[in-house]
PDB file of N, CA and C in Angstrom:
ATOM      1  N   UNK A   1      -8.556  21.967 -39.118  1.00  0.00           N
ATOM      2  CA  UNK A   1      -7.721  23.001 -38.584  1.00  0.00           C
ATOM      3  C   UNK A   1      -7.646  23.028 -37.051  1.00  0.00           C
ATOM      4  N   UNK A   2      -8.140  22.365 -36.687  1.00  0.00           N
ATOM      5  CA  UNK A   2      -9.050  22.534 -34.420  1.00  0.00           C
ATOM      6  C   UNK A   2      -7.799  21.800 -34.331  1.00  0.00           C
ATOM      7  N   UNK A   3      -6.811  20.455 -35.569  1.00  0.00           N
ATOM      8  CA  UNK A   3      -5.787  19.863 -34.394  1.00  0.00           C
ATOM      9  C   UNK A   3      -4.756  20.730 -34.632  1.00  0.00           C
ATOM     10  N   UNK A   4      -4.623  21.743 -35.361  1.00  0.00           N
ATOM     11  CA  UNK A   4      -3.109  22.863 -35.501  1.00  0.00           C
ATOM     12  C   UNK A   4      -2.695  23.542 -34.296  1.00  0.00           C
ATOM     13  N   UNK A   5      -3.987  23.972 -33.525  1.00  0.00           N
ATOM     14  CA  UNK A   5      -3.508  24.350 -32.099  1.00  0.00           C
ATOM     15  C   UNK A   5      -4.065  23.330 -31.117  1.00  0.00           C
ATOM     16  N   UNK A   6      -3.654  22.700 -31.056  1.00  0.00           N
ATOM     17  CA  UNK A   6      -3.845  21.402 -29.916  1.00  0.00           C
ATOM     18  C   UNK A   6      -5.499  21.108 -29.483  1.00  0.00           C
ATOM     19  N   UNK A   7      -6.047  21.552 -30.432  1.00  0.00           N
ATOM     20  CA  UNK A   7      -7.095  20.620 -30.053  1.00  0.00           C
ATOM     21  C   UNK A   7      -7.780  19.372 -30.892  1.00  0.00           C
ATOM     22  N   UNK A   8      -8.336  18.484 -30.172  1.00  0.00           N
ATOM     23  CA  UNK A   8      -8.729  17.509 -30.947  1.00  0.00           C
ATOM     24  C   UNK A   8     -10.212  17.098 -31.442  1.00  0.00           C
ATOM     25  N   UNK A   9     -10.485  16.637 -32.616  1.00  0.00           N
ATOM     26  CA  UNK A   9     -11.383  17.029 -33.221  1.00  0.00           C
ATOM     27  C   UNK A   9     -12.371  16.266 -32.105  1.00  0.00           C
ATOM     28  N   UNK A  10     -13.801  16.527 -32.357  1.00  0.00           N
ATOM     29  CA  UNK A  10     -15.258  15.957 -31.251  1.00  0.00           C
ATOM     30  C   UNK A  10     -14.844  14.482 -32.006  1.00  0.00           C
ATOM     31  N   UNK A  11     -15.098  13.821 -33.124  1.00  0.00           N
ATOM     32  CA  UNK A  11     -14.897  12.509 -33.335  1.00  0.00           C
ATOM     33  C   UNK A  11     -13.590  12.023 -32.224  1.00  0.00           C
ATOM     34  N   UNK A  12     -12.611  12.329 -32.258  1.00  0.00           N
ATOM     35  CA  UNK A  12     -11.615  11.865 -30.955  1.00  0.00           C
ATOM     36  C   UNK A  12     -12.196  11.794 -29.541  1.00  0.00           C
ATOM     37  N   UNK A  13     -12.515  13.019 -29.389  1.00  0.00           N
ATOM     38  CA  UNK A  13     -12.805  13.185 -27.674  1.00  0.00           C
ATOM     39  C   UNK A  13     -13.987  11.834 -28.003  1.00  0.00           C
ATOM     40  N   UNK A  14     -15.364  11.572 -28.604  1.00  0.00           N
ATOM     41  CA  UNK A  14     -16.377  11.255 -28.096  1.00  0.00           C
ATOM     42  C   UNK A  14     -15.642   9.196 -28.429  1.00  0.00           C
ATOM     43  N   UNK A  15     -14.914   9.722 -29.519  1.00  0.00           N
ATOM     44  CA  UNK A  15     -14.543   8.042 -29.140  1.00  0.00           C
ATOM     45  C   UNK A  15     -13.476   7.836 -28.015  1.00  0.00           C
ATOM     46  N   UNK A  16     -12.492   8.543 -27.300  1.00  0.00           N
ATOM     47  CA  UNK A  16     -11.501   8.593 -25.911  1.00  0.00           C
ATOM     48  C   UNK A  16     -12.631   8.531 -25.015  1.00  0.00           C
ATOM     49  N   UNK A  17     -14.198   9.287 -24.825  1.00  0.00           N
ATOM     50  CA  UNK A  17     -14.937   9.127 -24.192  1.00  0.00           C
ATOM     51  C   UNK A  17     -15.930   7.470 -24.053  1.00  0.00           C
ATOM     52  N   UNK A  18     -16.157   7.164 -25.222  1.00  0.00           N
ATOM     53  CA  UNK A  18     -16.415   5.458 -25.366  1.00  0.00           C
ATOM     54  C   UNK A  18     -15.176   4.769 -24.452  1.00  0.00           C
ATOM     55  N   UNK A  19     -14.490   5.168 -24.669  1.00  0.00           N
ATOM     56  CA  UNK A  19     -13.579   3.867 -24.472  1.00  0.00           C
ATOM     57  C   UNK A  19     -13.446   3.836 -22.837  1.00  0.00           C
ATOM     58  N   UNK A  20     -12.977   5.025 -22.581  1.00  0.00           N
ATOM     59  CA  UNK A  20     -13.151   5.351 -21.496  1.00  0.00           C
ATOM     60  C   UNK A  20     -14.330   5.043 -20.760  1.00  0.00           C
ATOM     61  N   UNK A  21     -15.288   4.931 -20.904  1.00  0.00           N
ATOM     62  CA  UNK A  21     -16.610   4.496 -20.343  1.00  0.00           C
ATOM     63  C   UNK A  21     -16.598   2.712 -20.526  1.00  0.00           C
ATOM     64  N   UNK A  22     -15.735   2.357 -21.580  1.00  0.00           N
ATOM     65  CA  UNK A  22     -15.936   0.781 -21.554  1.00  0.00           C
ATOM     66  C   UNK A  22     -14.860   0.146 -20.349  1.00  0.00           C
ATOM     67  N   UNK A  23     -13.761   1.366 -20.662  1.00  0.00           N
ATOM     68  CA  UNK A  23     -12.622   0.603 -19.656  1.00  0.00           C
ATOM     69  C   UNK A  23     -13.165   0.711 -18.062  1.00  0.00           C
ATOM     70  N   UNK A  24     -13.800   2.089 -17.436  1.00  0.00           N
ATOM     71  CA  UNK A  24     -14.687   1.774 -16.638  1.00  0.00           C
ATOM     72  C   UNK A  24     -15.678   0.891 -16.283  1.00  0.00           C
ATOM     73  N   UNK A  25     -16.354   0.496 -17.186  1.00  0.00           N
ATOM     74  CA  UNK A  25     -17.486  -0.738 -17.132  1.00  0.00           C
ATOM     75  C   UNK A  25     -16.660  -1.848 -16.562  1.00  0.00           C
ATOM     76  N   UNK A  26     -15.895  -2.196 -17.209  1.00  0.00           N
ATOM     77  CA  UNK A  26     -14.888  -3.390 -17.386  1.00  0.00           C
ATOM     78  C   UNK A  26     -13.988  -3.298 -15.966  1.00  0.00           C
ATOM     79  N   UNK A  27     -13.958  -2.146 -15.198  1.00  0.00           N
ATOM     80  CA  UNK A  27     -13.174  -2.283 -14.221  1.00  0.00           C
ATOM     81  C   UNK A  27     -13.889  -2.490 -13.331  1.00  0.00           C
ATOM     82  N   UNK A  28     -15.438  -2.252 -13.140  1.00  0.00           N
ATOM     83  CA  UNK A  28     -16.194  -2.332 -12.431  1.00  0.00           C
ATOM     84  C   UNK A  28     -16.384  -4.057 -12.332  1.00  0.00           C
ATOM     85  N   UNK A  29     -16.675  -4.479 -13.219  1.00  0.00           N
ATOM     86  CA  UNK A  29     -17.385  -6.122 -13.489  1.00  0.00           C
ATOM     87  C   UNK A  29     -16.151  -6.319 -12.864  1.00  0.00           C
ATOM     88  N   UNK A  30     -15.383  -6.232 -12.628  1.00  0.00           N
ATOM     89  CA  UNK A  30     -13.770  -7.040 -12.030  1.00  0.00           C
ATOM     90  C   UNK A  30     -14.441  -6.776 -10.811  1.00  0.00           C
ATOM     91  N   UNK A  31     -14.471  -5.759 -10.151  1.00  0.00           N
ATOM     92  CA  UNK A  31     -14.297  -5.373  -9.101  1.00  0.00           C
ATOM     93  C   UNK A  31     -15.484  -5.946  -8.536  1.00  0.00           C
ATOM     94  N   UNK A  32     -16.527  -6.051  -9.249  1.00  0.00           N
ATOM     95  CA  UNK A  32     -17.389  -6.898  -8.331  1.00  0.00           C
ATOM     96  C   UNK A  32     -17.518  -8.281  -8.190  1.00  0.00           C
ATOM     97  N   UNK A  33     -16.735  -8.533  -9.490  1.00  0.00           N
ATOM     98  CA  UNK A  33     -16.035 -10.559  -9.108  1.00  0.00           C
ATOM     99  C   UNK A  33     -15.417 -10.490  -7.506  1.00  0.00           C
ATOM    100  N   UNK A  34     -14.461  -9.430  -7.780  1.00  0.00           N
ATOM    101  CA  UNK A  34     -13.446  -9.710  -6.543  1.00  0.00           C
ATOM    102  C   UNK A  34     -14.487  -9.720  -5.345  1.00  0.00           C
ATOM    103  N   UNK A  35     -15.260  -8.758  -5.445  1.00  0.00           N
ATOM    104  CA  UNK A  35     -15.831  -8.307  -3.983  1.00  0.00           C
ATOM    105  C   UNK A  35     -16.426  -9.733  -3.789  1.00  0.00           C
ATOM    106  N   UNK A  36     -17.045 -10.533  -4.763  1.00  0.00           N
ATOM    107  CA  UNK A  36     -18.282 -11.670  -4.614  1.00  0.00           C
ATOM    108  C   UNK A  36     -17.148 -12.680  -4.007  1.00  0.00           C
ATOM    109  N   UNK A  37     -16.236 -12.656  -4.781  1.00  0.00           N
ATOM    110  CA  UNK A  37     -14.934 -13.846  -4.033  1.00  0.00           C
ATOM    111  C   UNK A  37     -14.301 -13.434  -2.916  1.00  0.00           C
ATOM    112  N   UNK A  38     -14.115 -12.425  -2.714  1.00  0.00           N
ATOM    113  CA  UNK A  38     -13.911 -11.765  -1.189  1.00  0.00           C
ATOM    114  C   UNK A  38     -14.730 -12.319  -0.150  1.00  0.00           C
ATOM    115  N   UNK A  39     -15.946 -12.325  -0.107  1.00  0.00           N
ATOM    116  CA  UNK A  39     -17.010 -12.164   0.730  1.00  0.00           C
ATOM    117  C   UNK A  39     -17.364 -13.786   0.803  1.00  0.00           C
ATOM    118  N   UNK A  40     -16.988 -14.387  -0.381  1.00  0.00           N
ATOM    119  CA  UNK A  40     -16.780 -16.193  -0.460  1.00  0.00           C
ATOM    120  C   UNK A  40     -15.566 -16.649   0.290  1.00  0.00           C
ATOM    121  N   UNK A  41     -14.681 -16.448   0.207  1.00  0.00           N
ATOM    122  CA  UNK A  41     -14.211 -16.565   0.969  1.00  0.00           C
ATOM    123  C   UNK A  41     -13.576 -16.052   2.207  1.00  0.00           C
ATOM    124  N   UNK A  42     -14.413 -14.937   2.578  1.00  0.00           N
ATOM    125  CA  UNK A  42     -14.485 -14.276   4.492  1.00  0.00           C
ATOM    126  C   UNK A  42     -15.130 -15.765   4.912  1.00  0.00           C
ATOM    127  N   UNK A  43     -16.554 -15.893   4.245  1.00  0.00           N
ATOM    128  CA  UNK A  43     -17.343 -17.076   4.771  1.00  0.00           C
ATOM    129  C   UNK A  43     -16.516 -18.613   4.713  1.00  0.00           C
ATOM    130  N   UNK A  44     -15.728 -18.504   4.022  1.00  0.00           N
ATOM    131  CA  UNK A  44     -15.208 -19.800   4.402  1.00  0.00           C
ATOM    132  C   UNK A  44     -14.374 -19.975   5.768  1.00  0.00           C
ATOM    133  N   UNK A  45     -13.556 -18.702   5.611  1.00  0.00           N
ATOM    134  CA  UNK A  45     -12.464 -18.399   6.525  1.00  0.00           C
ATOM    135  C   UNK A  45     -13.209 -18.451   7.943  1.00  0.00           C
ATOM    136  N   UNK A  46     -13.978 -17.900   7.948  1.00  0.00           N
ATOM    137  CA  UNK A  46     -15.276 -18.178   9.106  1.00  0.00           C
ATOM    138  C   UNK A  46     -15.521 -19.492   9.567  1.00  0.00           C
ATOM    139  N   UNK A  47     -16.254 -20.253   8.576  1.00  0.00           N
ATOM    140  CA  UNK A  47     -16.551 -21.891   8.519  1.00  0.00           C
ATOM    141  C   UNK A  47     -15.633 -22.305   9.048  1.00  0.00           C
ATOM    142  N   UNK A  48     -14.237 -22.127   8.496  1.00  0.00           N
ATOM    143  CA  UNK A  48     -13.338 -23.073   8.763  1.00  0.00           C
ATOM    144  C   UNK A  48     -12.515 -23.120  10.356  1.00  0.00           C
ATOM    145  N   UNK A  49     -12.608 -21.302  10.569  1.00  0.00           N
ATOM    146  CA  UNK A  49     -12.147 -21.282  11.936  1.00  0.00           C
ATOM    147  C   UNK A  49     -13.123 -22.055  12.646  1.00  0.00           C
ATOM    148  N   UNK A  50     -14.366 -22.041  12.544  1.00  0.00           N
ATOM    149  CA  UNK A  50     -15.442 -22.426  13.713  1.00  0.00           C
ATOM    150  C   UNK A  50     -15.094 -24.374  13.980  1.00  0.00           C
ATOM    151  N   UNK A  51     -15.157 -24.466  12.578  1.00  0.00           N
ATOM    152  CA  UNK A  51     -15.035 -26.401  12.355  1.00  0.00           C
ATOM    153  C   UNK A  51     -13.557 -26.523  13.256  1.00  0.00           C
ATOM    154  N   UNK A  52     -12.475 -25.761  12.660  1.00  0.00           N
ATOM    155  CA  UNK A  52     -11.330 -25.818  13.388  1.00  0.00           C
ATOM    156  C   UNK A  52     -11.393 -25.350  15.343  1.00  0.00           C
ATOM    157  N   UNK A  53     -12.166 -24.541  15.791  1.00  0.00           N
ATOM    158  CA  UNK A  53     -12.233 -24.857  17.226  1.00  0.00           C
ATOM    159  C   UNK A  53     -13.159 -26.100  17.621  1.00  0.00           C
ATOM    160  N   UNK A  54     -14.070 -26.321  17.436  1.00  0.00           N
ATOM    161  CA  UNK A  54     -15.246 -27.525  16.902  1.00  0.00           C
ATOM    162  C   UNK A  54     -13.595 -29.035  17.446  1.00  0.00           C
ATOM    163  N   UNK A  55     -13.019 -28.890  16.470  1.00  0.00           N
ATOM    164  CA  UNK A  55     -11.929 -30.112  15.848  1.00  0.00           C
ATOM    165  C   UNK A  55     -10.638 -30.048  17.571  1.00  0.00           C
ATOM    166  N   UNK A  56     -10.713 -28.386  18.275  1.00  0.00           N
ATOM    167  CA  UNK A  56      -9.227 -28.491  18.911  1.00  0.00           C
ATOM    168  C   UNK A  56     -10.499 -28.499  20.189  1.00  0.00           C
ATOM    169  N   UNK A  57     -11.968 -28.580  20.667  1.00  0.00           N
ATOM    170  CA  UNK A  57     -12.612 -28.926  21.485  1.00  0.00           C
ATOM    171  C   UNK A  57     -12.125 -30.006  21.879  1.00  0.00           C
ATOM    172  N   UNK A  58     -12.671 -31.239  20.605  1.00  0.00           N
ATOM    173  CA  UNK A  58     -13.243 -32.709  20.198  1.00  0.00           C
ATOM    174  C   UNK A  58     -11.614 -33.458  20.688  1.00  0.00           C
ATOM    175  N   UNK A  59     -10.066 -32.583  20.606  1.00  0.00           N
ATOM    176  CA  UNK A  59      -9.218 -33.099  20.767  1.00  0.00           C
ATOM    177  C   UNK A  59      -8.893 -32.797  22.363  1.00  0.00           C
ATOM    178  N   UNK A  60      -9.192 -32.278  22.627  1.00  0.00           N
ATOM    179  CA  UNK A  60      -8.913 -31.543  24.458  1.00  0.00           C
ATOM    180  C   UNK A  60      -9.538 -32.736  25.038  1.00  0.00           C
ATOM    181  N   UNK A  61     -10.689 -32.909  24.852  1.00  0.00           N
ATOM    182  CA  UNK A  61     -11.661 -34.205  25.180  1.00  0.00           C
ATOM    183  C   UNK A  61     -10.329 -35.465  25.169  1.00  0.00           C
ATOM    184  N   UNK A  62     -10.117 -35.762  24.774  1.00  0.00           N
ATOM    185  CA  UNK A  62      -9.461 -36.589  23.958  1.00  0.00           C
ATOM    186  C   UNK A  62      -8.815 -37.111  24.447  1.00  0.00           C
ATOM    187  N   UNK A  63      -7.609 -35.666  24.791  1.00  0.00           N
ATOM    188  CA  UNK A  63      -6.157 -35.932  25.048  1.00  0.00           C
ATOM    189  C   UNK A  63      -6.366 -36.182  26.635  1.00  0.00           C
ATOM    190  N   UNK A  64      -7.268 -35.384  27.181  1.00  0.00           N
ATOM    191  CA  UNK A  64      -7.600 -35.593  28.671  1.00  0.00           C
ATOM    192  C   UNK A  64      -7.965 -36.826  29.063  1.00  0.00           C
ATOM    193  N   UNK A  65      -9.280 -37.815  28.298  1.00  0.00           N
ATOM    194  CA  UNK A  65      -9.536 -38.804  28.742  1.00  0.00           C
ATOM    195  C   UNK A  65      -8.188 -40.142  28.651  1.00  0.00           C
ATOM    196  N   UNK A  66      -7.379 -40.045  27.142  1.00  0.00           N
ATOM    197  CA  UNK A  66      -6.064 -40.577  26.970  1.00  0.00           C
ATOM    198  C   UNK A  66      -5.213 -40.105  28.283  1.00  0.00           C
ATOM    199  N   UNK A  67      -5.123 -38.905  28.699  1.00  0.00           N
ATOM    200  CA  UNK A  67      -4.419 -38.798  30.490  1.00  0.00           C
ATOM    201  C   UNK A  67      -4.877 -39.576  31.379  1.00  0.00           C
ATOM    202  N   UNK A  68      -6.269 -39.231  31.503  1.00  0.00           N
ATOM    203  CA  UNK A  68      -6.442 -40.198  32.661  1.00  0.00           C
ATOM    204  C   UNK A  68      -6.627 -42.005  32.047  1.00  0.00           C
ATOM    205  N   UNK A  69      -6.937 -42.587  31.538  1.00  0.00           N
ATOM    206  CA  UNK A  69      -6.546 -43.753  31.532  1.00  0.00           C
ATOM    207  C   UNK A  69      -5.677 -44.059  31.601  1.00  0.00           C
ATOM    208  N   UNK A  70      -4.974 -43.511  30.744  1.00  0.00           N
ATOM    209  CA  UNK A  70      -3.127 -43.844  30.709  1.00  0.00           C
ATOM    210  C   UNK A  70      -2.115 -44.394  31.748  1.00  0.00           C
ATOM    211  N   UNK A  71      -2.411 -43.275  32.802  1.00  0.00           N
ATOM    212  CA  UNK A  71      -1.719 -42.801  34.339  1.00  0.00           C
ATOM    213  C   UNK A  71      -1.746 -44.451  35.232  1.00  0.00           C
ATOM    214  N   UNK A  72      -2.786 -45.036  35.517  1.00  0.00           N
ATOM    215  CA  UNK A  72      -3.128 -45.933  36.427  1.00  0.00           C
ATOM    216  C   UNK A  72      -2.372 -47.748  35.206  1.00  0.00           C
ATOM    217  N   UNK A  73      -2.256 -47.580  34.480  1.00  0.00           N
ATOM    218  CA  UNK A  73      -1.738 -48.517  33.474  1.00  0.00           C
ATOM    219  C   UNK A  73      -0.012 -48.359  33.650  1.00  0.00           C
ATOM    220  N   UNK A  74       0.160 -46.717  33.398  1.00  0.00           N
ATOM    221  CA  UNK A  74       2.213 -46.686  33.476  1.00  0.00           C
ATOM    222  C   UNK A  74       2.155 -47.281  35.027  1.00  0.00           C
ATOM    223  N   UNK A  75       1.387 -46.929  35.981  1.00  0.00           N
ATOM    224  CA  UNK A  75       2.277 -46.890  36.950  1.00  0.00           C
ATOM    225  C   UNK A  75       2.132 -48.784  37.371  1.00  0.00           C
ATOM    226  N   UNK A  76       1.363 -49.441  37.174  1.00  0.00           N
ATOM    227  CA  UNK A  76       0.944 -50.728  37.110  1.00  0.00           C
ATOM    228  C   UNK A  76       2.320 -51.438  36.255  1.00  0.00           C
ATOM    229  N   UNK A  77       2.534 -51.055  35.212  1.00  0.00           N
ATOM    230  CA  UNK A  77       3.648 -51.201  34.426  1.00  0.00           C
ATOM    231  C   UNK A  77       5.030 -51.214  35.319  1.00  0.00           C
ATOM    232  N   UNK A  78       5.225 -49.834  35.768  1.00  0.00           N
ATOM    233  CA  UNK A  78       6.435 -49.639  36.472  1.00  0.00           C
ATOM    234  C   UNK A  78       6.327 -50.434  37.681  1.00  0.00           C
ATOM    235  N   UNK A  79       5.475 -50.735  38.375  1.00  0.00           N
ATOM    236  CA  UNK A  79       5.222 -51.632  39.512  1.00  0.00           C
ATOM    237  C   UNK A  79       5.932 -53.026  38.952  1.00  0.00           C
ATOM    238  N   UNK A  80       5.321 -53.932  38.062  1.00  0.00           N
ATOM    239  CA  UNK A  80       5.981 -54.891  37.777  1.00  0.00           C
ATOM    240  C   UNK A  80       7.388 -54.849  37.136  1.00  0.00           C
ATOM    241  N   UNK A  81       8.065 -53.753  36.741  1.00  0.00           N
ATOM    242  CA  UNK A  81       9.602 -53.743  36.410  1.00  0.00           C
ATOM    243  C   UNK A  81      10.242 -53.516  37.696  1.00  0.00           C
ATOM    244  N   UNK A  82       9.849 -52.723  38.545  1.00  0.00           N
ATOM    245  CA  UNK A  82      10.557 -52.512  39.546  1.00  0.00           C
ATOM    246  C   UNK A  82      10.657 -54.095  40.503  1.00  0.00           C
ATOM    247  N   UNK A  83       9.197 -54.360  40.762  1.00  0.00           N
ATOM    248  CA  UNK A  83       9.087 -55.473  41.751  1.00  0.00           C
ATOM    249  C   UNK A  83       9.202 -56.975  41.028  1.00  0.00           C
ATOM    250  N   UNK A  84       8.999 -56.519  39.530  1.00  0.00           N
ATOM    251  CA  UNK A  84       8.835 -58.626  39.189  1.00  0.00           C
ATOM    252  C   UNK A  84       7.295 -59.178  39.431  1.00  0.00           C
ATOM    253  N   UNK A  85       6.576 -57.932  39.661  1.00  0.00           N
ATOM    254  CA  UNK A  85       4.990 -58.308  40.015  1.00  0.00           C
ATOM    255  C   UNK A  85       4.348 -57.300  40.017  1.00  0.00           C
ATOM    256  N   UNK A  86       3.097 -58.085  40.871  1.00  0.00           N
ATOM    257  CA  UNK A  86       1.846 -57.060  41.072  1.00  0.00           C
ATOM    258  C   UNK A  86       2.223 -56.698  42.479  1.00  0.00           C
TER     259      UNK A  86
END
């Protein structure tokens, strides 16, 4: 007779209450995958910026020493197109 005026019997509520407590559980275990893969990859994102300045150092080096050698070779070059020599 408890569902004639809108209520629902304790067997309903305590199983809406199970479930409810499982779908919580279950949202939780997600949520702490995500957080663990979150935090996996902050640390990569980290790693990778550092390796990546590490990588645009190692190329500055690089491109500078490729300048200066370079310079004294073009103009040695252009010397003999212009003149036919040294």
């Amino acid at each position: 007779m408890p569902e004639l005026f809108g209520q629902l019997l304790k067997s309903r509520l305590r199983k809406e209450i199970h479930q409810l407590r499982t779908d919580l559980w279950n949202l939780r275990k997600e949520h702490g995958k995500a957080l663990h893969s979150l935090k996996y990859t902050q640390s990569k994102v980290e790693e990778l910026e550092a390796k990546l300045k590490r990588i645009k150092s190692a190329a500055g080096a690089i491109i500078s020493d490729i300048d200066q050698d370079v310079r004294p070779a073009v103009f040695d070059r252009y010397k003999k197109r212009i003149f036919g020599r040294e």
